[in-house]
N, C-alpha and C. Protein backbone atom coordinates (compact mmCIF):
# COMPACT_ATOMS: atom_id res chain seq x y z
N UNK A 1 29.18 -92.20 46.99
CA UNK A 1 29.52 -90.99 46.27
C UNK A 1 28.38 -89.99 46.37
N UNK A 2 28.81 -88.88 46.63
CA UNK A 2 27.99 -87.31 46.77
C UNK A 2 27.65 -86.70 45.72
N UNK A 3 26.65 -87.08 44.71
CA UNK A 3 25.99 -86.08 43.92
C UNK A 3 26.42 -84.58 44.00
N UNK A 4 27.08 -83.93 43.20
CA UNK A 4 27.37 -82.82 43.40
C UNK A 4 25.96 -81.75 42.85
N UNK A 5 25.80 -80.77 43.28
CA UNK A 5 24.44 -80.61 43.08
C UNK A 5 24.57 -79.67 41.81
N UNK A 6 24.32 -79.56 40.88
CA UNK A 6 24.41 -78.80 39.90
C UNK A 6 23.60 -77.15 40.13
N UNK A 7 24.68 -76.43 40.17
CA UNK A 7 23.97 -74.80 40.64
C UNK A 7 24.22 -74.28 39.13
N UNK A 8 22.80 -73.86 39.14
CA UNK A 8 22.33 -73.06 37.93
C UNK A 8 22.71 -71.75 38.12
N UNK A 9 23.26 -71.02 37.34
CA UNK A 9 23.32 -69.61 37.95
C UNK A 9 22.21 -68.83 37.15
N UNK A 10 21.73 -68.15 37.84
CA UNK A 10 20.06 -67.54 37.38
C UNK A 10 20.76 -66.07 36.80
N UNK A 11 19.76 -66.07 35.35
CA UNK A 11 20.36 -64.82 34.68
C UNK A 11 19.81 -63.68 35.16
N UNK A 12 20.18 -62.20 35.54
CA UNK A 12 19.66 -61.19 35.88
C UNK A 12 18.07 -61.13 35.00
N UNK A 13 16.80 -60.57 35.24
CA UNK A 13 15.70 -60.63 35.17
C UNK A 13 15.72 -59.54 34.15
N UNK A 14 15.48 -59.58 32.68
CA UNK A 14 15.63 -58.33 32.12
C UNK A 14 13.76 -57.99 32.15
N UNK A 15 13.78 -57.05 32.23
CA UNK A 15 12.24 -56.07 32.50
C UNK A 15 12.06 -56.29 30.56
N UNK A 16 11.00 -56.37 30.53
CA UNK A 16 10.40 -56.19 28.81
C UNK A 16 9.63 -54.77 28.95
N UNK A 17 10.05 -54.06 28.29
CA UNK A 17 9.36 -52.87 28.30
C UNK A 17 8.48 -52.45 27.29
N UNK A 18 7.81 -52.14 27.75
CA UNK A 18 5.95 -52.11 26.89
C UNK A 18 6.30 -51.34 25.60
N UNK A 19 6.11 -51.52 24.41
CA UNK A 19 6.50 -50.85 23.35
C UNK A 19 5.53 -49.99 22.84
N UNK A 20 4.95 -48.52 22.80
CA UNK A 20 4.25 -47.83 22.68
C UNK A 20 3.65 -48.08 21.75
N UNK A 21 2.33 -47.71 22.09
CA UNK A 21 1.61 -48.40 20.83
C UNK A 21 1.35 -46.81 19.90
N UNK A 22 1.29 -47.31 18.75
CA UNK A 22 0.90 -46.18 17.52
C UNK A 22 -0.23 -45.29 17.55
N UNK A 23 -0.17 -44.07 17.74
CA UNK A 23 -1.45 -43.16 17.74
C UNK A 23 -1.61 -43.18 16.44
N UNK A 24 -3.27 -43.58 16.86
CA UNK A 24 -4.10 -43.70 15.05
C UNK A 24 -4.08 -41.58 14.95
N UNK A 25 -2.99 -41.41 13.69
CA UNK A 25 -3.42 -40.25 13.25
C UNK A 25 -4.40 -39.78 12.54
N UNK A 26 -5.16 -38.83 13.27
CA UNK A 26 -6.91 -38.37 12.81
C UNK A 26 -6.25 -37.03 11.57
N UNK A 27 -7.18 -38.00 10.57
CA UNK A 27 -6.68 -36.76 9.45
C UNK A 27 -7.96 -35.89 9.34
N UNK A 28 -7.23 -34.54 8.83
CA UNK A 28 -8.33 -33.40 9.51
C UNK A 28 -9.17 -33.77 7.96
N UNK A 29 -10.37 -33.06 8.21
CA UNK A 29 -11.35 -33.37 6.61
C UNK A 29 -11.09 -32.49 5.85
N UNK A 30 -10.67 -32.68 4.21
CA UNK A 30 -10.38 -31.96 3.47
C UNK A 30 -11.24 -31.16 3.32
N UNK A 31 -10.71 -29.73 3.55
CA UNK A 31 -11.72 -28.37 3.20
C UNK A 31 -11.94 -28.26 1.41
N UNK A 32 -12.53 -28.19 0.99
CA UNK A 32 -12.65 -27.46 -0.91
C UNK A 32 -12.62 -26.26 -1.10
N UNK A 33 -11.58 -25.80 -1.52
CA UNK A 33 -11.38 -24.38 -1.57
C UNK A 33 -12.66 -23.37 -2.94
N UNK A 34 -13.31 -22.67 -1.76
CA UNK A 34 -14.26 -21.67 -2.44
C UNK A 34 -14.34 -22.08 -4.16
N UNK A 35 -15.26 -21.92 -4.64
CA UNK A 35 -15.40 -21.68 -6.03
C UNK A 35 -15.32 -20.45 -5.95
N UNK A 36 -14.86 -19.79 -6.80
CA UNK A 36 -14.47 -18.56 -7.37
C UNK A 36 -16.11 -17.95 -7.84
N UNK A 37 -16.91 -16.99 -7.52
CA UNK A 37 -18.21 -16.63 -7.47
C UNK A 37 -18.33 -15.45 -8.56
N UNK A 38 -18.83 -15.82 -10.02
CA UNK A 38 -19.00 -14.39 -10.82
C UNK A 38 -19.51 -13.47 -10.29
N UNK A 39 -19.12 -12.57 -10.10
CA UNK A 39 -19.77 -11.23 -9.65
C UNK A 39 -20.54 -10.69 -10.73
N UNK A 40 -21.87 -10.21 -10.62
CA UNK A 40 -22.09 -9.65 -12.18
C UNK A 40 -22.48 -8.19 -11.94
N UNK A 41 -22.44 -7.57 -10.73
CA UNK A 41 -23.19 -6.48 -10.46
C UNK A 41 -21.65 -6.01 -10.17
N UNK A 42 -20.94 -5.34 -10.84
CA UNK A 42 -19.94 -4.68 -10.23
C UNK A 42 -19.95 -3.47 -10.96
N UNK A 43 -19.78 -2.34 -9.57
CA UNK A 43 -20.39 -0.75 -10.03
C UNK A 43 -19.16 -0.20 -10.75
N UNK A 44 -19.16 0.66 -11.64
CA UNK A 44 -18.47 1.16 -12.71
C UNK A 44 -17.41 2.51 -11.72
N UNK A 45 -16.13 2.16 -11.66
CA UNK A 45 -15.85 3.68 -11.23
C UNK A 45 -16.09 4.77 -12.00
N UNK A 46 -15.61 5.80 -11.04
CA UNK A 46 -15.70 7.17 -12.52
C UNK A 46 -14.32 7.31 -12.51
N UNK A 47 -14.19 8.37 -13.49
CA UNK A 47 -12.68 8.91 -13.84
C UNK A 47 -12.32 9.69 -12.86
N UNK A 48 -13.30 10.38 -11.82
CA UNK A 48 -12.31 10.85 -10.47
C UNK A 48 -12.24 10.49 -9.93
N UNK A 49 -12.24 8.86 -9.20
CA UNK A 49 -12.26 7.94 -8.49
C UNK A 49 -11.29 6.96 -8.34
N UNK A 50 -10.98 7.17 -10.17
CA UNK A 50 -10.17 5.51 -10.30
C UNK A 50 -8.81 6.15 -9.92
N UNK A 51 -7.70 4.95 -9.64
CA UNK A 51 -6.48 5.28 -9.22
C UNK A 51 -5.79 5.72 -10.31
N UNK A 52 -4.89 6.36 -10.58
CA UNK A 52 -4.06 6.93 -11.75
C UNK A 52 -3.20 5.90 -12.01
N UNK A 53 -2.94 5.66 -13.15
CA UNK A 53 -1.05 4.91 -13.29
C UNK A 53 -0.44 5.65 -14.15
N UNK A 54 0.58 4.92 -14.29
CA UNK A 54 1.35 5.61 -15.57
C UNK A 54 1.42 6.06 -16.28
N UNK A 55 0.70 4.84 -16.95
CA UNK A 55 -0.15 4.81 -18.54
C UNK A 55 -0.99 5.90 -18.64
N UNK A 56 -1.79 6.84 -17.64
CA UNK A 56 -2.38 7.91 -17.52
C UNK A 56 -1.32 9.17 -18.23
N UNK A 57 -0.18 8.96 -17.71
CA UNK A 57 0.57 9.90 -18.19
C UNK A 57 1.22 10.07 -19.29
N UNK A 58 1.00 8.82 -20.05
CA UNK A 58 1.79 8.41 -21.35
C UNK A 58 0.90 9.44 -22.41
N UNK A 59 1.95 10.22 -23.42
CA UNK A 59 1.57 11.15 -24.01
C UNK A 59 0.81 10.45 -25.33
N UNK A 60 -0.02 11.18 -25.84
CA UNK A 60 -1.28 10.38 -26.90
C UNK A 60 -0.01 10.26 -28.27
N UNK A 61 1.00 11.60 -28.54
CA UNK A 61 1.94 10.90 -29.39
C UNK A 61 2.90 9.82 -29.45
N UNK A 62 2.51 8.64 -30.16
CA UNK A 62 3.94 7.73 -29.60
C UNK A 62 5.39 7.83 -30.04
N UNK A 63 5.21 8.76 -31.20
CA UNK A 63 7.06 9.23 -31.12
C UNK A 63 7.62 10.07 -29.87
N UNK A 64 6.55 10.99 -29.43
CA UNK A 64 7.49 11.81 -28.83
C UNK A 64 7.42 11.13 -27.18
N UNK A 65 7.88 9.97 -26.76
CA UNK A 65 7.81 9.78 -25.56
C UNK A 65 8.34 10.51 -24.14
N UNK A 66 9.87 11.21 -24.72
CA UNK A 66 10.47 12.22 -23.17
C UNK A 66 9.81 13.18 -23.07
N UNK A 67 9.47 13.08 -21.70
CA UNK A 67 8.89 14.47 -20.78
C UNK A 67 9.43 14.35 -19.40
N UNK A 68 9.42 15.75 -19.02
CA UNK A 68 10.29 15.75 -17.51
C UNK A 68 9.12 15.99 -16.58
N UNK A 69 9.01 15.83 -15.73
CA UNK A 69 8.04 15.36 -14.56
C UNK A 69 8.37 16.49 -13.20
N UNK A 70 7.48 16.57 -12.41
CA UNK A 70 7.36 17.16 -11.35
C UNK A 70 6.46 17.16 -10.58
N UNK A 71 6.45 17.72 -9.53
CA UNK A 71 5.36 17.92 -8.32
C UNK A 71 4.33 19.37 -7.88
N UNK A 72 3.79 20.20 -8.04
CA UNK A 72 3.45 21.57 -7.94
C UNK A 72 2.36 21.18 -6.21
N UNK A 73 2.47 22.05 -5.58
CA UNK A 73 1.38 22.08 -4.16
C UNK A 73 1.48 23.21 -3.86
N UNK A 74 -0.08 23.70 -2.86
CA UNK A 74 -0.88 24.66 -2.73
C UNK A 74 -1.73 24.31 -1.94
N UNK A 75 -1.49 24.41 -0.22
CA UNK A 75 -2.39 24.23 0.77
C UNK A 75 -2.96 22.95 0.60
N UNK A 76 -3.60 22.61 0.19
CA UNK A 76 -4.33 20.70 0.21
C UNK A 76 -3.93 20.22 -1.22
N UNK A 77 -3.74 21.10 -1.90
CA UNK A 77 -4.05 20.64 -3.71
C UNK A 77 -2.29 20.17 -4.02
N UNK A 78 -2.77 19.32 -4.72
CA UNK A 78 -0.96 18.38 -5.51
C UNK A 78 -1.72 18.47 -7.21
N UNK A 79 -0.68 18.57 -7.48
CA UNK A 79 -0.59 18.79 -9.12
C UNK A 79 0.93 18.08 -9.35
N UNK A 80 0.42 16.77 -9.95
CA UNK A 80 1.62 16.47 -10.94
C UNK A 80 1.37 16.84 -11.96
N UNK A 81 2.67 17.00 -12.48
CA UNK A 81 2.98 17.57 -14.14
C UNK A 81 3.88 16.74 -14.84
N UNK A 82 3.46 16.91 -16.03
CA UNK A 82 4.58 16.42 -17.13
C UNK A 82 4.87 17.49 -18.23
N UNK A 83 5.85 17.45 -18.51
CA UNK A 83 5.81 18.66 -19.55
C UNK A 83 6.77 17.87 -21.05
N UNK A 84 5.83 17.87 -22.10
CA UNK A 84 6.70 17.49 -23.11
C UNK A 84 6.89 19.01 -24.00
N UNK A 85 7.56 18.91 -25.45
CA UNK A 85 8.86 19.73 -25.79
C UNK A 85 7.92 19.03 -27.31
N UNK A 86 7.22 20.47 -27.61
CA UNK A 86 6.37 20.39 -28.97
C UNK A 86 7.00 21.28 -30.28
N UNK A 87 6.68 21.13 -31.17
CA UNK A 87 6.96 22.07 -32.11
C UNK A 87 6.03 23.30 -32.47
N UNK A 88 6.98 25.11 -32.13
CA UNK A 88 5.77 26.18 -31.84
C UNK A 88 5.14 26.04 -32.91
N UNK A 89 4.09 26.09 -32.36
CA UNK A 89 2.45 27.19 -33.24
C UNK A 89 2.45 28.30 -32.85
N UNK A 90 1.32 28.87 -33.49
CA UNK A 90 1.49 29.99 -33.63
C UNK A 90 -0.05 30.84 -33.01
N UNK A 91 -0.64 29.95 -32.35
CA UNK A 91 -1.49 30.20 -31.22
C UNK A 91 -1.40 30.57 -29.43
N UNK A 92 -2.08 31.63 -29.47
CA UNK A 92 -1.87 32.60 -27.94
C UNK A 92 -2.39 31.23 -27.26
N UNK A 93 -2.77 30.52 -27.51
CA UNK A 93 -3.14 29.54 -26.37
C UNK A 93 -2.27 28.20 -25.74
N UNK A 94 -2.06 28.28 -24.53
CA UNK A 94 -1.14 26.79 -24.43
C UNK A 94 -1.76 25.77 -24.39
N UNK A 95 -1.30 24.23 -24.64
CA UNK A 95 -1.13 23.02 -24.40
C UNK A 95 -1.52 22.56 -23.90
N UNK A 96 -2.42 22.76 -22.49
CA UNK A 96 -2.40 22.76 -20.82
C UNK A 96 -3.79 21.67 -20.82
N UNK A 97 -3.46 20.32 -20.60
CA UNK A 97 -4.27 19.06 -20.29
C UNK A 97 -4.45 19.10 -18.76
N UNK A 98 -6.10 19.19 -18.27
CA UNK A 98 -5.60 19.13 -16.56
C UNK A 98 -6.77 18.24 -16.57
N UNK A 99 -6.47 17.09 -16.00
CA UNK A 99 -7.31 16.05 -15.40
C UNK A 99 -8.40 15.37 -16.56
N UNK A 100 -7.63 15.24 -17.96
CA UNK A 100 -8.18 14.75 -19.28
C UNK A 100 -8.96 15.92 -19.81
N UNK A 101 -9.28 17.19 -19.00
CA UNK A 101 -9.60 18.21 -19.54
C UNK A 101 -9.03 19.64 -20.11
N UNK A 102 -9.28 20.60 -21.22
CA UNK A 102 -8.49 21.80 -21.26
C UNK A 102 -8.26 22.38 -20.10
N UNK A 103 -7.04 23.16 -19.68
CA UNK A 103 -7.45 23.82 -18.89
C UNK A 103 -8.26 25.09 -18.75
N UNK A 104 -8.84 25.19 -19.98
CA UNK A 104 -9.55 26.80 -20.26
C UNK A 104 -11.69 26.40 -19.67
N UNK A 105 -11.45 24.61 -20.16
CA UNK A 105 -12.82 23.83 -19.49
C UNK A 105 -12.83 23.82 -17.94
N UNK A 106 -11.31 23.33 -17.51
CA UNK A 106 -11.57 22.92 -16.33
C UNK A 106 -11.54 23.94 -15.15
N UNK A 107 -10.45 25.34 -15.58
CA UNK A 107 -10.76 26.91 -15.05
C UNK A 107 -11.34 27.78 -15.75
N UNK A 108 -12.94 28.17 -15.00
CA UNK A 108 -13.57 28.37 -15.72
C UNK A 108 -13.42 29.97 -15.64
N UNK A 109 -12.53 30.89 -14.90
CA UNK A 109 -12.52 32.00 -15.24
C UNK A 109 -11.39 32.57 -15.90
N UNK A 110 -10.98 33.61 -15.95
CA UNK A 110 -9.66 33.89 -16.72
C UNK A 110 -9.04 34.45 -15.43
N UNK A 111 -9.23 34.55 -14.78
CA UNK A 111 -8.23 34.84 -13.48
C UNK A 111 -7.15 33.40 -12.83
N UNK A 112 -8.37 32.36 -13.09
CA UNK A 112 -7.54 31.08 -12.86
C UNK A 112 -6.76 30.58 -13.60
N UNK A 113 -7.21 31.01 -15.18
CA UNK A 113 -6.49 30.51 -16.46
C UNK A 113 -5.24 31.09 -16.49
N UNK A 114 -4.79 32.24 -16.02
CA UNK A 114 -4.06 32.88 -16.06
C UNK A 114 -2.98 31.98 -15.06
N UNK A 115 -3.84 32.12 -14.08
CA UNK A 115 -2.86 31.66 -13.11
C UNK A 115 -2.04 30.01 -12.91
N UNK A 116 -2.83 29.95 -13.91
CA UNK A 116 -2.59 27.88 -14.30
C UNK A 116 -1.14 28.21 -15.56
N UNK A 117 -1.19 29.27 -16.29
CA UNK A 117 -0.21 29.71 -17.48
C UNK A 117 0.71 30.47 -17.33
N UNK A 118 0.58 30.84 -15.91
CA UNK A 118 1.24 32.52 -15.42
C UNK A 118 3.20 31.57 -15.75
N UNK A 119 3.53 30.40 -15.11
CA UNK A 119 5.05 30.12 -15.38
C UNK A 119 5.43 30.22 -16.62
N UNK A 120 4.25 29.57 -17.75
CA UNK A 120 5.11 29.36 -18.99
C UNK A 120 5.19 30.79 -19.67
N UNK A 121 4.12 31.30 -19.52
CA UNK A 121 3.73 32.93 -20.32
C UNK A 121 4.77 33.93 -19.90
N UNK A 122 5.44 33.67 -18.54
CA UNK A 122 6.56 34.84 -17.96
C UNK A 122 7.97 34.22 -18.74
N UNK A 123 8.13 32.48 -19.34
CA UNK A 123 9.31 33.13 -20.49
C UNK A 123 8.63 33.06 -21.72
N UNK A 124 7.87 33.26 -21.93
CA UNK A 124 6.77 33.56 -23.37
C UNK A 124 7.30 32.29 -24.17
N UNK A 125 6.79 31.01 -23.17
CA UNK A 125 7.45 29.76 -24.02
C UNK A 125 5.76 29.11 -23.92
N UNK A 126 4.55 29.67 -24.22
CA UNK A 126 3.59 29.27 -23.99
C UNK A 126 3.25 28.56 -24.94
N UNK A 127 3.93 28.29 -26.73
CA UNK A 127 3.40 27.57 -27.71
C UNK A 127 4.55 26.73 -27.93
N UNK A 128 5.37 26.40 -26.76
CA UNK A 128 6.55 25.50 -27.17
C UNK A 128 6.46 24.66 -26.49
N UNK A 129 5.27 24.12 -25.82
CA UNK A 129 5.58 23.17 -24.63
C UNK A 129 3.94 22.50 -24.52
N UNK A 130 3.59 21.18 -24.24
CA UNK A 130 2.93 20.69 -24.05
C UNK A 130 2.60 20.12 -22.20
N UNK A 131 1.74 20.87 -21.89
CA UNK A 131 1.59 20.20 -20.65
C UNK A 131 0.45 19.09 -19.98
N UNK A 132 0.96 18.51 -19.43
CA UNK A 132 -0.20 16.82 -18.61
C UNK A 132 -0.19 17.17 -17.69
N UNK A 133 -1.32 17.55 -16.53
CA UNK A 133 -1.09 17.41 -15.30
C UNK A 133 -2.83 16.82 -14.66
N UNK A 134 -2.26 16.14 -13.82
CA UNK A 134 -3.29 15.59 -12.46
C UNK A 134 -3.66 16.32 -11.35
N UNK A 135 -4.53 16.99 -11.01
CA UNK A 135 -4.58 17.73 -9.46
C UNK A 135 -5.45 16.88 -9.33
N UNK A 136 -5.15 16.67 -7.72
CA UNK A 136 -6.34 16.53 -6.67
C UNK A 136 -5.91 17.14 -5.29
N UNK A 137 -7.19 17.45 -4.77
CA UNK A 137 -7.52 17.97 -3.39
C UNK A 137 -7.53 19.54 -3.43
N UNK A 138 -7.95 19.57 -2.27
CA UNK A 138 -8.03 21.55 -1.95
C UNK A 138 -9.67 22.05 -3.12
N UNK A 139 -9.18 23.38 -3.81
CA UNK A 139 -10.77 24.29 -4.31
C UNK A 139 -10.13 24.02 -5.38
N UNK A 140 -10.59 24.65 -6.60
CA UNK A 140 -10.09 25.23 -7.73
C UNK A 140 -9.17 26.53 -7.63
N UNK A 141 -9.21 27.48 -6.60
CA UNK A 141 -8.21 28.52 -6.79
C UNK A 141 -6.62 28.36 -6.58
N UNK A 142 -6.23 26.97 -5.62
CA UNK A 142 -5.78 26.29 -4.83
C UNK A 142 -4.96 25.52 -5.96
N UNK A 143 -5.96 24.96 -6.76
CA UNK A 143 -5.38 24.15 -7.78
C UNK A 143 -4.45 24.47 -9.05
N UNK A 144 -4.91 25.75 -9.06
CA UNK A 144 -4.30 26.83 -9.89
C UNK A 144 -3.13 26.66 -9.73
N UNK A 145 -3.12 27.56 -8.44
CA UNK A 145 -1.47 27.55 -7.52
C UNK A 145 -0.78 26.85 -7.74
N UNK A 146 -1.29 25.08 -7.46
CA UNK A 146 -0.48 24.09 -7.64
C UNK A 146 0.06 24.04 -9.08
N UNK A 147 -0.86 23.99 -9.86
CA UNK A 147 -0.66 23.46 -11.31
C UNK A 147 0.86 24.94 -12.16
N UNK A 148 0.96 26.18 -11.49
CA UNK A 148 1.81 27.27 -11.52
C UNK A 148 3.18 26.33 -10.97
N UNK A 149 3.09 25.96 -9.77
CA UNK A 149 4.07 25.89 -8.98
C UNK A 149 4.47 24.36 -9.75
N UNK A 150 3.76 23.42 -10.15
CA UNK A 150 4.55 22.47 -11.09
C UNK A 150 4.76 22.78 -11.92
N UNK A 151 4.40 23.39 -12.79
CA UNK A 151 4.99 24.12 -14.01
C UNK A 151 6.31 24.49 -13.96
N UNK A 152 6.21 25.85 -12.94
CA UNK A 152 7.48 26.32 -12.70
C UNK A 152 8.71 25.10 -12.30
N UNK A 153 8.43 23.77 -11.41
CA UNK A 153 9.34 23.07 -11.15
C UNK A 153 9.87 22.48 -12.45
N UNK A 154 8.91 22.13 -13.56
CA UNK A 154 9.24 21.51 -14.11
C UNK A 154 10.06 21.70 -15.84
N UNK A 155 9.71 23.04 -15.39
CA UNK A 155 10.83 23.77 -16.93
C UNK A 155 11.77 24.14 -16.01
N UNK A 156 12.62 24.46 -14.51
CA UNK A 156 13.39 24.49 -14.32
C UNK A 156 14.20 23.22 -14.39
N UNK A 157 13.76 21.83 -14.04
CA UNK A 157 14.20 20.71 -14.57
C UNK A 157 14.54 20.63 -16.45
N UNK A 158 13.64 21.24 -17.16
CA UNK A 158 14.11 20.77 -18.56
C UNK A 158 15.19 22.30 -18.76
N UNK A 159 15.53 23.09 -18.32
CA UNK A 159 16.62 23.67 -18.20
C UNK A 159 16.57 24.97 -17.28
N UNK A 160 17.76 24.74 -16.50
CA UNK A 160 18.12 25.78 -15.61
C UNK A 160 18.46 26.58 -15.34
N UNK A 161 18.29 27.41 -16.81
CA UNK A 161 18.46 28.72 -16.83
C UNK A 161 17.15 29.62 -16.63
N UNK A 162 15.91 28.68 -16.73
CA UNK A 162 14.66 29.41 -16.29
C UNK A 162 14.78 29.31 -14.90
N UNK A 163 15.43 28.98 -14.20
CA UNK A 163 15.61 29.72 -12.60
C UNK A 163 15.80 30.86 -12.62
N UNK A 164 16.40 31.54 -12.93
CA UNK A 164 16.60 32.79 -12.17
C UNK A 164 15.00 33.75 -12.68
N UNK A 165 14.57 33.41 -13.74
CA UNK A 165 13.47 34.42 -14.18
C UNK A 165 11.92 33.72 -12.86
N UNK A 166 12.06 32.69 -12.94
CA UNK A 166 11.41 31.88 -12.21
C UNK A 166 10.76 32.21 -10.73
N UNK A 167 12.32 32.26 -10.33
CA UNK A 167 12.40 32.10 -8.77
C UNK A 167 12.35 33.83 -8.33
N UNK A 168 12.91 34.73 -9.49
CA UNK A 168 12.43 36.38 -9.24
C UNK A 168 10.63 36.63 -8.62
N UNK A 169 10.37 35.93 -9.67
CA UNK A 169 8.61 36.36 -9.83
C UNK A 169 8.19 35.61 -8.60
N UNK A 170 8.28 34.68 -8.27
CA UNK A 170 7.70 33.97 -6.67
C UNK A 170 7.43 32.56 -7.12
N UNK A 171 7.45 31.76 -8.27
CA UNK A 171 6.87 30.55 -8.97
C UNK A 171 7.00 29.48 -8.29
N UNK A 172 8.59 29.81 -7.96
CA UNK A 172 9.44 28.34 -7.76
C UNK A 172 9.08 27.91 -6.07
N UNK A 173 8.51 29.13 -5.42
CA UNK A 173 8.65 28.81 -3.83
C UNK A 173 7.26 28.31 -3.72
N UNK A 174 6.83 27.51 -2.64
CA UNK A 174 5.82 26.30 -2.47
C UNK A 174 4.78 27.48 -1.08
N UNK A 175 3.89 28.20 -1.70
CA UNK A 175 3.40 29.05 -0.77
C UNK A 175 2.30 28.12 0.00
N UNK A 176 3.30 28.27 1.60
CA UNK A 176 2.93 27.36 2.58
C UNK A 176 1.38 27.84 3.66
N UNK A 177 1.11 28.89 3.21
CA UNK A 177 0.20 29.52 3.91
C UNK A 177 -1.61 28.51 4.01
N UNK A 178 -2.19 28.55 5.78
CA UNK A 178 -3.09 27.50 5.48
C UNK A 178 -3.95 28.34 6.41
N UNK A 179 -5.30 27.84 6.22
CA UNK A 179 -6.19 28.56 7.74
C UNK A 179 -5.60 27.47 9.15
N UNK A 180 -5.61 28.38 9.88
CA UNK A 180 -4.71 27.83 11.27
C UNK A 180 -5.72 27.04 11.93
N UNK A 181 -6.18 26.23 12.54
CA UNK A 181 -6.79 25.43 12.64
C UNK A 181 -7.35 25.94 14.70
N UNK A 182 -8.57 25.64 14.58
CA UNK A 182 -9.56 25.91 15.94
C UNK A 182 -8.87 25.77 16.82
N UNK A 183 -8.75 26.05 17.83
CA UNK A 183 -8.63 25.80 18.95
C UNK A 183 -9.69 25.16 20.41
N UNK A 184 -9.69 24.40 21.07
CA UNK A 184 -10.75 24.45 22.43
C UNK A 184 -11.16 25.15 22.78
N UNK A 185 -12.57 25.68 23.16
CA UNK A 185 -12.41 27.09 24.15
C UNK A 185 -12.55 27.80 23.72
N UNK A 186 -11.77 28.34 21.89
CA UNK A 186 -11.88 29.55 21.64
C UNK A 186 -13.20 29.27 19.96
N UNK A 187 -13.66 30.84 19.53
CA UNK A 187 -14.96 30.79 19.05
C UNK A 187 -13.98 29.97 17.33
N UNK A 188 -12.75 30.81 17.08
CA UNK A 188 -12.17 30.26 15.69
C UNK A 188 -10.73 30.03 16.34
N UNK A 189 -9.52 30.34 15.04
CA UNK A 189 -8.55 30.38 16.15
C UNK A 189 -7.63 30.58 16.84
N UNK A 190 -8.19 32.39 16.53
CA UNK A 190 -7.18 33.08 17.64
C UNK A 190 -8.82 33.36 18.82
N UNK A 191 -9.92 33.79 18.23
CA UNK A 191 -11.18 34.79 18.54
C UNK A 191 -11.73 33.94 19.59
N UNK A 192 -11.62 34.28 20.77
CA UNK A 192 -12.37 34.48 22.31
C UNK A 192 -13.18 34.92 22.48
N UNK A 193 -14.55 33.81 23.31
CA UNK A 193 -15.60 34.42 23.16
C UNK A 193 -15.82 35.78 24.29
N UNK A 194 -16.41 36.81 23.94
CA UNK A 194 -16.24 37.83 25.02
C UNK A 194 -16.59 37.78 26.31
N UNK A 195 -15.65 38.83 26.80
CA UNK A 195 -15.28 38.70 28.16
C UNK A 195 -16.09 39.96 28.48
N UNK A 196 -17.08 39.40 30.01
CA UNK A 196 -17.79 40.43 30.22
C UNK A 196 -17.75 40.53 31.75
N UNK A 197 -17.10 41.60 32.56
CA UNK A 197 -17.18 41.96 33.74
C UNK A 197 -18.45 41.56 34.84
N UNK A 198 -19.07 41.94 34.03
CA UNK A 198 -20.25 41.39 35.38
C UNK A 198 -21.51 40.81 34.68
């Protein structure tokens, strides 16, 4: 008898595949966030420096809080205004707060004073009205202008029947006039320096 030979059948060869090994994660070194450093030398602003808010505009009475608001400009100079709604006196003088100062302190001639009062005095409402305003930029003559031209915007806002007296006299229009600015080449700036034949 013939031994039959016993055939193994051989299993396909499976590959073992290398199992990645773990990257050691490098933790970064904790930074300590700044101590917070007293400052003790910190310089004082001034009052023409510091930024304005609101609260700047809030009137020193606390009953009477409404006032109507506006914008006045004049070549470089801005003048906001506020205008509150007082009970008349019986004083030639107005109301007129400009930059925490009178305006009779802060224009020091009567040509400017005039011209800071010229809206309310043309409807002779100069002891009925309280005014706040902020200028900055441009001269003082400049500022005038502005502080007129918010005025005027801003009693046409608290009623609009002071337009027409307003806008007659010149108040209400924003006088755009500026020095025209140099040119290259020339001495100002229209003026050429002279021209000489030979």
């Amino acid at each position: 008898m013939v031994k039959e030979k016993e055939t193994k059948t051989k299993k396909p060869a499976v590959k073992k595949v290398a199992k990645p090994k773990k990257e050691a994660v490098i933790e970064a070194p904790k930074v300590e966030a700044p101590k917070e450093e007293i400052v003790k030398n910190i310089p004082e602003v001034s009052a023409e420096d510091r930024v304005l808010t609101d609260a700047d505009f809030e009137p020193k009475d606390k009953k009477n809080k409404r006032y109507y608001e506006a914008v006045g400009r004049r070549k470089t100079s801005i003048a906001r205004v506020r205008l509150l709604t007082i009970k008349p006196f019986e004083e030639d003088e107005g109301k007129i707060t400009v930059n925490d100062k009178s305006y009779k302190v802060y224009f020091p001639t009567m040509e400017l004073q005039q011209i800071a009062e010229a809206s309310l005095r043309r409807l002779k409402s100069l002891n009925r009205f309280e005014v706040v305003a902020h200028i900055k930029g441009g001269g003082v003559h400049s500022q005038a202008e502005a502080l007129r031209h918010g005025i005027a915007r801003v009693l046409v806002d608290f009623n609009i029947d002071f337009r027409k007296k307003l806008k007659k006299v010149g108040y209400l229009k924003r006088d755009p006039r500026a020095k025209e600015r140099r040119k290259y080449g020339l001495k100002k700036a229209r003026r050429a320096p002279q021209w000489a034949k030979r």
